[in-house]
Protein backbone atom coordinates (compact mmCIF):
# COMPACT_ATOMS: atom_id res chain seq x y z
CA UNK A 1 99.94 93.41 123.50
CA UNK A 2 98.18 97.02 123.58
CA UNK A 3 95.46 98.57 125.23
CA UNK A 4 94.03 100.23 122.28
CA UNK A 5 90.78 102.76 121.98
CA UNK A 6 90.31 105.08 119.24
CA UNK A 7 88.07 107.86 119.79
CA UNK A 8 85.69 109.25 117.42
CA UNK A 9 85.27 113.03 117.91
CA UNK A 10 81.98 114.41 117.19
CA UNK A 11 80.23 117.68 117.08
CA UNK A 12 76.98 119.08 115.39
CA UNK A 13 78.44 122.99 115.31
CA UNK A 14 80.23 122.85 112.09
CA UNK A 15 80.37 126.03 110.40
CA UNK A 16 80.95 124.40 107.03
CA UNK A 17 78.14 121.96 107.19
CA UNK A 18 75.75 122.24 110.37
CA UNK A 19 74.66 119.08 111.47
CA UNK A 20 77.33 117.22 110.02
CA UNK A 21 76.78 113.84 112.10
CA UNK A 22 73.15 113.32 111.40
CA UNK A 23 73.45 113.73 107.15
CA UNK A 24 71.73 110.85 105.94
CA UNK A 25 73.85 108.72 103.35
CA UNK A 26 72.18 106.12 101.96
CA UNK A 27 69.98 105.21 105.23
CA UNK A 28 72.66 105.13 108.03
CA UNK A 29 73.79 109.08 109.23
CA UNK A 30 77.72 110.02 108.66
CA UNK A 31 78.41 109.41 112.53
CA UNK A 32 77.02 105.74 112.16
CA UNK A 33 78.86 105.28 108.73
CA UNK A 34 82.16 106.20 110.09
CA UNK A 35 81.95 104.41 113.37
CA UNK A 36 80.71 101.27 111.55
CA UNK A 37 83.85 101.36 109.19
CA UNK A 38 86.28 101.84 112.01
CA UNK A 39 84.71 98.98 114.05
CA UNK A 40 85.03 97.11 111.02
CA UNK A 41 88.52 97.65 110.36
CA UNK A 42 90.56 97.50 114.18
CA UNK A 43 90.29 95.52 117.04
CA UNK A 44 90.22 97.58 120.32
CA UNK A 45 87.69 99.67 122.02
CA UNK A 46 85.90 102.40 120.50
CA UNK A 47 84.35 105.49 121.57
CA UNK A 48 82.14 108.94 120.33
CA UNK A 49 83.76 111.70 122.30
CA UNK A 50 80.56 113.37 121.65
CA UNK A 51 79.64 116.86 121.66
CA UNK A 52 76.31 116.89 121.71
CA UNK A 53 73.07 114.85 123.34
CA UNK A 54 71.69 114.65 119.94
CA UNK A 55 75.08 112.21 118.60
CA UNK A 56 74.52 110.18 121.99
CA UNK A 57 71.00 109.48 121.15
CA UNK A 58 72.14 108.75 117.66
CA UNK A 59 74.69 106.28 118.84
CA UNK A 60 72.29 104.45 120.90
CA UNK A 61 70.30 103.78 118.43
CA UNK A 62 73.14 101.46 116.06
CA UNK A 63 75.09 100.48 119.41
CA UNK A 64 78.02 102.55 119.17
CA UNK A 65 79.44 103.51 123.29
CA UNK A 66 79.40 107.53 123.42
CA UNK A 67 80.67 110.08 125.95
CA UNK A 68 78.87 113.39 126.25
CA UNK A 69 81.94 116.09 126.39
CA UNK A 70 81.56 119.99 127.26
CA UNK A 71 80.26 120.91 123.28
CA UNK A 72 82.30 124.82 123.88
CA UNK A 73 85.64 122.21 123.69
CA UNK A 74 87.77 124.25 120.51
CA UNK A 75 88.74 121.00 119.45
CA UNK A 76 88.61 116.81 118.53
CA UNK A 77 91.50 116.35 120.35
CA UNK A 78 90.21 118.50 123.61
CA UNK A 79 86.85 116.34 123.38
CA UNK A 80 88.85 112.95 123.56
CA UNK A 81 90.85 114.19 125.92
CA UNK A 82 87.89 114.81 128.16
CA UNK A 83 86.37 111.70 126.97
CA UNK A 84 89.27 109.82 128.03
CA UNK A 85 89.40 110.99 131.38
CA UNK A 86 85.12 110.03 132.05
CA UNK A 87 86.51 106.26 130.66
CA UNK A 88 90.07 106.25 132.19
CA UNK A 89 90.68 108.63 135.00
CA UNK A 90 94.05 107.34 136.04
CA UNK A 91 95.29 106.57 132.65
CA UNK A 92 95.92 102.72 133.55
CA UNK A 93 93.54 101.26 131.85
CA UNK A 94 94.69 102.13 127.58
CA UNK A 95 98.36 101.82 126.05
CA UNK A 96 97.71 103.46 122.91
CA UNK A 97 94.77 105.97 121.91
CA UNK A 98 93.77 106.63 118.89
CA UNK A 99 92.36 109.83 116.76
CA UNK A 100 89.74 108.78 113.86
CA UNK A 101 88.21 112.24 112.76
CA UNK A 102 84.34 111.62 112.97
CA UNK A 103 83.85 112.85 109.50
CA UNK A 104 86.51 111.02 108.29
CA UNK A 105 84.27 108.84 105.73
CA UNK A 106 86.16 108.39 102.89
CA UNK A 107 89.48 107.66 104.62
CA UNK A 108 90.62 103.92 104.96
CA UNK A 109 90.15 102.85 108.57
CA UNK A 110 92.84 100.08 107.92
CA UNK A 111 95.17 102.92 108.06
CA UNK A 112 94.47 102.99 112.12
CA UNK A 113 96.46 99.64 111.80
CA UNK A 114 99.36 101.26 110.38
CA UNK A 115 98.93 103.71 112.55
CA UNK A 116 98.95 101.56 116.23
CA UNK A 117 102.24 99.57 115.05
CA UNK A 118 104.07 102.99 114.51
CA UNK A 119 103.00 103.55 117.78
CA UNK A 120 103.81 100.78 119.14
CA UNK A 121 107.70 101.12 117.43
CA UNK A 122 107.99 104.50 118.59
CA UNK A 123 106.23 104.58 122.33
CA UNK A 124 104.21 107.72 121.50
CA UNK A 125 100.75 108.75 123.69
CA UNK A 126 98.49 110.02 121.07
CA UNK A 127 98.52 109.92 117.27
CA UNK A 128 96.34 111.07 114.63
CA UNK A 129 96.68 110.35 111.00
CA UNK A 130 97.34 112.79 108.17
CA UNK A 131 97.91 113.11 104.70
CA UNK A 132 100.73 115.29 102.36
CA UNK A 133 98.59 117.84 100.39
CA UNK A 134 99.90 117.23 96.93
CA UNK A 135 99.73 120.73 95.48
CA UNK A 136 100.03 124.73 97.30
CA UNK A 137 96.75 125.47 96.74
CA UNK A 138 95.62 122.75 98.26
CA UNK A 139 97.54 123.48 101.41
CA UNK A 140 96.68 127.18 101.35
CA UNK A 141 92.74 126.44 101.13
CA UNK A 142 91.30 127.11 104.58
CA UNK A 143 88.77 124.56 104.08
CA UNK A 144 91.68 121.86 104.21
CA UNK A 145 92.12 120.70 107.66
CA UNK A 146 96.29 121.37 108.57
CA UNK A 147 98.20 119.17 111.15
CA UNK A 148 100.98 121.10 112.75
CA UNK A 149 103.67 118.95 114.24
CA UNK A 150 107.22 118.46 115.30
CA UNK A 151 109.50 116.36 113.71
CA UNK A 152 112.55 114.76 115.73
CA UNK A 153 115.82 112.92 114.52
């Protein structure tokens, strides 16, 4: 069986929406919201590759485990890559590590599921999910977040 973590990457500097982690929805702030739906949905360990002290305070306070990473990092997957190397120097101690964006509320945790047993067919390192955008102006919008990857035979 796998040694599975999925990291949570967080950071307050959004220039779409400042502050993004700390919104208040409905009582609990987006950071808790999210981590408490992944928790809820995978077994494994789970982390807040953190960019800020003010996201590890707030993850102290609903119990969520939180790594402070350098908060000029240009991306998620450079913070849990730092964050993974604070929690796993060597690289012995995880098989599989997973990528669940920290504002990733409305996406179906379940999918990390699907996501660890194609990793688990294929033998990849790291893996983040994505979706098809269904039209081009969807895809063209710079407010859409793109994956850029490399597909094999």
């Amino acid at each position: 069986m796998s040694k599975i973590v999925t990291m949570i990457p967080v950071r307050m500097a959004s220039s779409r929406l400042p502050n993004k982690p700390l919104i208040n929805i409905n009582g609990k702030t987006l950071v808790q919201r999210v981590y408490e739906n992944v928790k809820n949905a995978i077994d494994g360990d789970i982390y807040i590759a953190a960019g800020d002290q003010v996201i590890i305070d707030e993850c102290e306070k609903f119990g969520a485990k939180a790594i402070l990473t350098d908060p000029a990092l240009p991306s998620g997957t450079d913070r849990i890559a730092a964050a993974l190397k604070q929690i796993d120097p060597d690289g012995s101690k995880y098989d599989i590590v997973v990528n669940f964006q920290g504002d990733g509320l409305n996406v179906d945790p379940e999918i990390n599921n699907r996501l660890i047993e194609m990793i688990e067919r294929t033998d990849c390192d790291i893996a983040t999910c994505g979706m098809i955008f269904k039209s081009k102006k969807e895809a063209e919008n710079p407010a859409n977040v793109k994956i850029v990857m490399g597909l094999r035979n």
